[in-house]
C-alpha atoms as a PDB file:
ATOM      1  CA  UNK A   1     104.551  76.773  45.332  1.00  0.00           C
ATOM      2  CA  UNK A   2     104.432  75.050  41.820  1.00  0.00           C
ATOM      3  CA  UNK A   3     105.694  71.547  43.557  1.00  0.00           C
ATOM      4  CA  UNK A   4     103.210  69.075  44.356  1.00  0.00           C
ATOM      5  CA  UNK A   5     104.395  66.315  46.402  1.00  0.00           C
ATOM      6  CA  UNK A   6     103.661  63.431  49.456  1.00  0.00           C
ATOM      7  CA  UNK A   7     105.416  61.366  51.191  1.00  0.00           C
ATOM      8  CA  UNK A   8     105.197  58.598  53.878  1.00  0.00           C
ATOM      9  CA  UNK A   9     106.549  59.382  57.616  1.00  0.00           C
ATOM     10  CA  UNK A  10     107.624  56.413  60.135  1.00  0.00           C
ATOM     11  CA  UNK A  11     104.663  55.881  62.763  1.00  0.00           C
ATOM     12  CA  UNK A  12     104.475  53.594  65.181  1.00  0.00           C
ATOM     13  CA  UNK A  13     101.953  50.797  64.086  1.00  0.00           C
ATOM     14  CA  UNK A  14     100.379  52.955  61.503  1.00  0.00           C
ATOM     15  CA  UNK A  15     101.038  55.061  58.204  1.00  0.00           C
ATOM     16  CA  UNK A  16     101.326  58.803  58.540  1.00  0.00           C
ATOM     17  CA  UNK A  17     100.823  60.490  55.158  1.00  0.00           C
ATOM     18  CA  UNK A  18     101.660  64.313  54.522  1.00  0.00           C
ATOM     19  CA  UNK A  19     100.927  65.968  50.864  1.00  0.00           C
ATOM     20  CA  UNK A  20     101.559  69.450  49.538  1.00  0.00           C
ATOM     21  CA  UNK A  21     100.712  71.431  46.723  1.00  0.00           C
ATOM     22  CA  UNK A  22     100.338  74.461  45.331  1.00  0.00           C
ATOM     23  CA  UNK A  23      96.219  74.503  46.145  1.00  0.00           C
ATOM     24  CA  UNK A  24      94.072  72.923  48.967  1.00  0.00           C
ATOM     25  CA  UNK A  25      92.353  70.563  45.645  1.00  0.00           C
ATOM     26  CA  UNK A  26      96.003  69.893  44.297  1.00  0.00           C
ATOM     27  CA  UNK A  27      97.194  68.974  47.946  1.00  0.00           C
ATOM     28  CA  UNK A  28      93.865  66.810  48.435  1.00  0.00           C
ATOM     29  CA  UNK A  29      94.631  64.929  45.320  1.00  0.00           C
ATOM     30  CA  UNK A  30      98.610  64.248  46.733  1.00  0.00           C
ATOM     31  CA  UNK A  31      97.062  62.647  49.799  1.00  0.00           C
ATOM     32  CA  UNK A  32      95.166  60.419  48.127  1.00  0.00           C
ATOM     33  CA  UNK A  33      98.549  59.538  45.728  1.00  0.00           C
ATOM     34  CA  UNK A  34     100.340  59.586  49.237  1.00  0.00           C
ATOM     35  CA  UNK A  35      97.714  56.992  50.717  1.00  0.00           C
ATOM     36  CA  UNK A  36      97.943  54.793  47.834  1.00  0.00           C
ATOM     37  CA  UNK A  37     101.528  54.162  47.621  1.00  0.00           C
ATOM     38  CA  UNK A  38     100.974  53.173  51.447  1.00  0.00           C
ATOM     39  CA  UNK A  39      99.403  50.015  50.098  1.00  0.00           C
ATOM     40  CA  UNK A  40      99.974  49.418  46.119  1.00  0.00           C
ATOM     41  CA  UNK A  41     101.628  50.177  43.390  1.00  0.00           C
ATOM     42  CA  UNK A  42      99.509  51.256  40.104  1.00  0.00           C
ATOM     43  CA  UNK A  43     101.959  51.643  37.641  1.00  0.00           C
ATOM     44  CA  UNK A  44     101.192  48.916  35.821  1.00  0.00           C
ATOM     45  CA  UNK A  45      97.372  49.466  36.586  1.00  0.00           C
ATOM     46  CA  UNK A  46      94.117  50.466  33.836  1.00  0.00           C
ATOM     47  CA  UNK A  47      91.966  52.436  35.329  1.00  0.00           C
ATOM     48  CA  UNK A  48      88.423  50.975  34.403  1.00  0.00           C
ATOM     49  CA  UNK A  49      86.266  53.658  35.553  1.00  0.00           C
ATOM     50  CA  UNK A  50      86.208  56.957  37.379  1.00  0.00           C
ATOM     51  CA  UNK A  51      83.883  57.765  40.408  1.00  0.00           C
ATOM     52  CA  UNK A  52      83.065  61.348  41.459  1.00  0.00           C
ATOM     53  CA  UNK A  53      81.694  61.974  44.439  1.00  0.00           C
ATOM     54  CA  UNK A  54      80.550  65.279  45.896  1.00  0.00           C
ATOM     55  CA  UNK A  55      82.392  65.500  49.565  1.00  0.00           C
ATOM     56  CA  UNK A  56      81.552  68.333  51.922  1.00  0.00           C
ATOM     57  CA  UNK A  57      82.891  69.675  54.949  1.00  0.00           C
ATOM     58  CA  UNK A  58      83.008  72.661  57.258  1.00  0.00           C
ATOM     59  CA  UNK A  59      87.257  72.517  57.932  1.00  0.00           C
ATOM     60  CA  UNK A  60      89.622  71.988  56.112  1.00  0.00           C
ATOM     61  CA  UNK A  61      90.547  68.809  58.171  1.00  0.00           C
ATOM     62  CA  UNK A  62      87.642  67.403  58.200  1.00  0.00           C
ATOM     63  CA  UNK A  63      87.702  67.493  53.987  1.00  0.00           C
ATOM     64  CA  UNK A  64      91.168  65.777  54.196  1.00  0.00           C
ATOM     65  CA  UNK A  65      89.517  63.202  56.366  1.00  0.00           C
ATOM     66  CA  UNK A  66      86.454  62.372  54.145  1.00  0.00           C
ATOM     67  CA  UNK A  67      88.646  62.292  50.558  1.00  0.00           C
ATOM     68  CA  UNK A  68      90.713  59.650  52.706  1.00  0.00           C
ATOM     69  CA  UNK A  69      87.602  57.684  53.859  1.00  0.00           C
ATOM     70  CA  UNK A  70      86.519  57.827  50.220  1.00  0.00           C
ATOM     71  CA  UNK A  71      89.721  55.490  49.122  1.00  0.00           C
ATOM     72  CA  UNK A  72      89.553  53.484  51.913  1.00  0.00           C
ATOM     73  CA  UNK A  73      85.521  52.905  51.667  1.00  0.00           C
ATOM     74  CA  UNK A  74      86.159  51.981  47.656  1.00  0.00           C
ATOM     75  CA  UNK A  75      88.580  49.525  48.184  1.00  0.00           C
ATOM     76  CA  UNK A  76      86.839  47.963  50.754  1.00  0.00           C
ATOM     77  CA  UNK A  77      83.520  47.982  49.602  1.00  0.00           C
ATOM     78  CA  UNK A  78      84.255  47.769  45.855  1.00  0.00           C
ATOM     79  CA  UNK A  79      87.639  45.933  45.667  1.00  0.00           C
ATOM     80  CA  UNK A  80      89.499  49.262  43.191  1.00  0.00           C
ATOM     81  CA  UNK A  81      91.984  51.202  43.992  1.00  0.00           C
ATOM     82  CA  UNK A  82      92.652  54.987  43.330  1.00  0.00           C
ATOM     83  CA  UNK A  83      95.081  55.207  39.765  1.00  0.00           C
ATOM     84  CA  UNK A  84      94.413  59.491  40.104  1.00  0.00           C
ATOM     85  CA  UNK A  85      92.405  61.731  41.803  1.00  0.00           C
ATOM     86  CA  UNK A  86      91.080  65.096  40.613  1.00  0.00           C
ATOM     87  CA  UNK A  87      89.541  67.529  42.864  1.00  0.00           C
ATOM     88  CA  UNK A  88      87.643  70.607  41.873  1.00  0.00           C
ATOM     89  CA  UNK A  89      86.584  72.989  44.728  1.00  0.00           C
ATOM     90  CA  UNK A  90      82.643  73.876  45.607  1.00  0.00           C
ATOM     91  CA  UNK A  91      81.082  76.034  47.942  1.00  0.00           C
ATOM     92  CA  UNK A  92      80.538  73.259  50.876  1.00  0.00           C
ATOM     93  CA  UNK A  93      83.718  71.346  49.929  1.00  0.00           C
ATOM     94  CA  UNK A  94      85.017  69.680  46.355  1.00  0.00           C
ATOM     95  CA  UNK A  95      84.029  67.617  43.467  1.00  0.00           C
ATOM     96  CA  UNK A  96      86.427  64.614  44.008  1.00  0.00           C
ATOM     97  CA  UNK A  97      86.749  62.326  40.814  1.00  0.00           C
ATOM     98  CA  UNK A  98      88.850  59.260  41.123  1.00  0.00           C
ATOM     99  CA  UNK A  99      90.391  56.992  38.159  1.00  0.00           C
ATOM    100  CA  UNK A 100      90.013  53.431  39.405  1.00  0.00           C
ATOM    101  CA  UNK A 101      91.518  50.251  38.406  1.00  0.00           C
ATOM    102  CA  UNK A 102      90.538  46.977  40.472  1.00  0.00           C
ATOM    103  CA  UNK A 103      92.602  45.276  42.969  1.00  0.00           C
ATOM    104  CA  UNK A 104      93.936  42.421  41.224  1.00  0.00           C
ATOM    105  CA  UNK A 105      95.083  44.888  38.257  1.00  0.00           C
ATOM    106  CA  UNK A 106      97.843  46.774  40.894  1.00  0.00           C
ATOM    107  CA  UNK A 107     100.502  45.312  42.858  1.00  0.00           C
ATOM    108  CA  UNK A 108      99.495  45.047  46.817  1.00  0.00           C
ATOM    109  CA  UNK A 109     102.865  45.954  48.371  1.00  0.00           C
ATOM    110  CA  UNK A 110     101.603  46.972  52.016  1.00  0.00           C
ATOM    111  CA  UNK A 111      98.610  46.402  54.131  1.00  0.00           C
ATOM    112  CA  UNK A 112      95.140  47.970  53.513  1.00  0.00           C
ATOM    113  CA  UNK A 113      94.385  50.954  55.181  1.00  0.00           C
ATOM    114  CA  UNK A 114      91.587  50.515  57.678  1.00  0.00           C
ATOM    115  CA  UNK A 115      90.258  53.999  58.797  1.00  0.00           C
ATOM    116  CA  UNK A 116      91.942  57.340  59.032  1.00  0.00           C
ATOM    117  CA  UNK A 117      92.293  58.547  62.734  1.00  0.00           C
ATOM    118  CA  UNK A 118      91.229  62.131  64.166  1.00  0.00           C
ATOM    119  CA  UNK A 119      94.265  62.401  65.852  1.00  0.00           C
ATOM    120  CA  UNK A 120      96.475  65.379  64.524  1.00  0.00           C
ATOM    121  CA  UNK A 121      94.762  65.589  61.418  1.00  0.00           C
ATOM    122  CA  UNK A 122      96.132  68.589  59.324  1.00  0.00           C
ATOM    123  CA  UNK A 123      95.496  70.790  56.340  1.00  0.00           C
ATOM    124  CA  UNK A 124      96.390  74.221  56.445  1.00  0.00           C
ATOM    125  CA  UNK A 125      97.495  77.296  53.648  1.00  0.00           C
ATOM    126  CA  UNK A 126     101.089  77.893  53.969  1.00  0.00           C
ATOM    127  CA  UNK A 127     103.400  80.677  52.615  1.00  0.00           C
ATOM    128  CA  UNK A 128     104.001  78.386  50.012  1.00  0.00           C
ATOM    129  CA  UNK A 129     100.595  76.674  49.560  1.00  0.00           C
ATOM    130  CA  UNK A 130      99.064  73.865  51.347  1.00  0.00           C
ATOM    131  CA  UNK A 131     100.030  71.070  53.784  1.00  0.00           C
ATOM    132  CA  UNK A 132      98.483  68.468  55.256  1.00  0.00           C
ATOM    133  CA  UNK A 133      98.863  65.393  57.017  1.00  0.00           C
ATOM    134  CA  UNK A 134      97.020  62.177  58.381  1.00  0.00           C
ATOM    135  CA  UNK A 135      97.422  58.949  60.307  1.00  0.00           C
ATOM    136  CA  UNK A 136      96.103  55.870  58.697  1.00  0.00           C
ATOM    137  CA  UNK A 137      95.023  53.101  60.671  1.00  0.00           C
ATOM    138  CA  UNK A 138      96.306  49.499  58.883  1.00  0.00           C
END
């Protein structure tokens, strides 16, 4: 798989979110696009700084789950929003560096994710590379 790609699926009173690309780090990093364009649009965005953070987890899902948490604690906490995301793989889990621009520099076109839920949380190899999925609370 060469194509890297997300996409938002229907779900009732939340967001579902599914990625894919041709690594688990390039499929990570679609997620996070994936999430974003849930909420805002950052075309038009700067991104004033980059954070990297050092995320680790035993599964796969579980990694999916804490790059997610990542977005949603930043915008919470610090009021930016994801403009890219870079992940580079570890021994424990991945290096996961995000461009950020701050909320009032993107345009808010859907409601801020809360917290992502547990609940058929998915990343997994495929023939073709990687897939995953996950259900955002809003």
């Amino acid at each position: 798989m060469t194509a890297r790609g997300h996409r938002a699926v229907e779900h009732t009173a939340d967001v579902r979110v599914e990625a894919w690309g041709p690594t688990r780090e390039d499929c990570l990093a679609e997620a996070v696009a994936g999430l974003v364009a849930t909420f805002a649009d950052t075309a038009g965005a700067a991104p004033m700084e980059t954070i990297t953070t050092r995320l680790d987890a035993t599964a796969d899902a579980d990694l999916l789950a804490a790059v997610l948490d990542e977005v949603i604690y930043l915008l919470d906490a610090h009021s930016v929003v994801p403009c890219g995301a870079e992940l580079t793989p570890g021994p424990t889990g991945v290096e996961l560096r995000l461009r950020v621009a701050p909320v009032g520099e993107v345009e808010v076109i859907g409601a801020a994710p809360k917290a992502v839920t547990l609940n058929d949380l998915r990343c997994e190899p495929r023939d073709d590379g990687w897939w995953c999925a996950a259900t955002i609370d809003v």
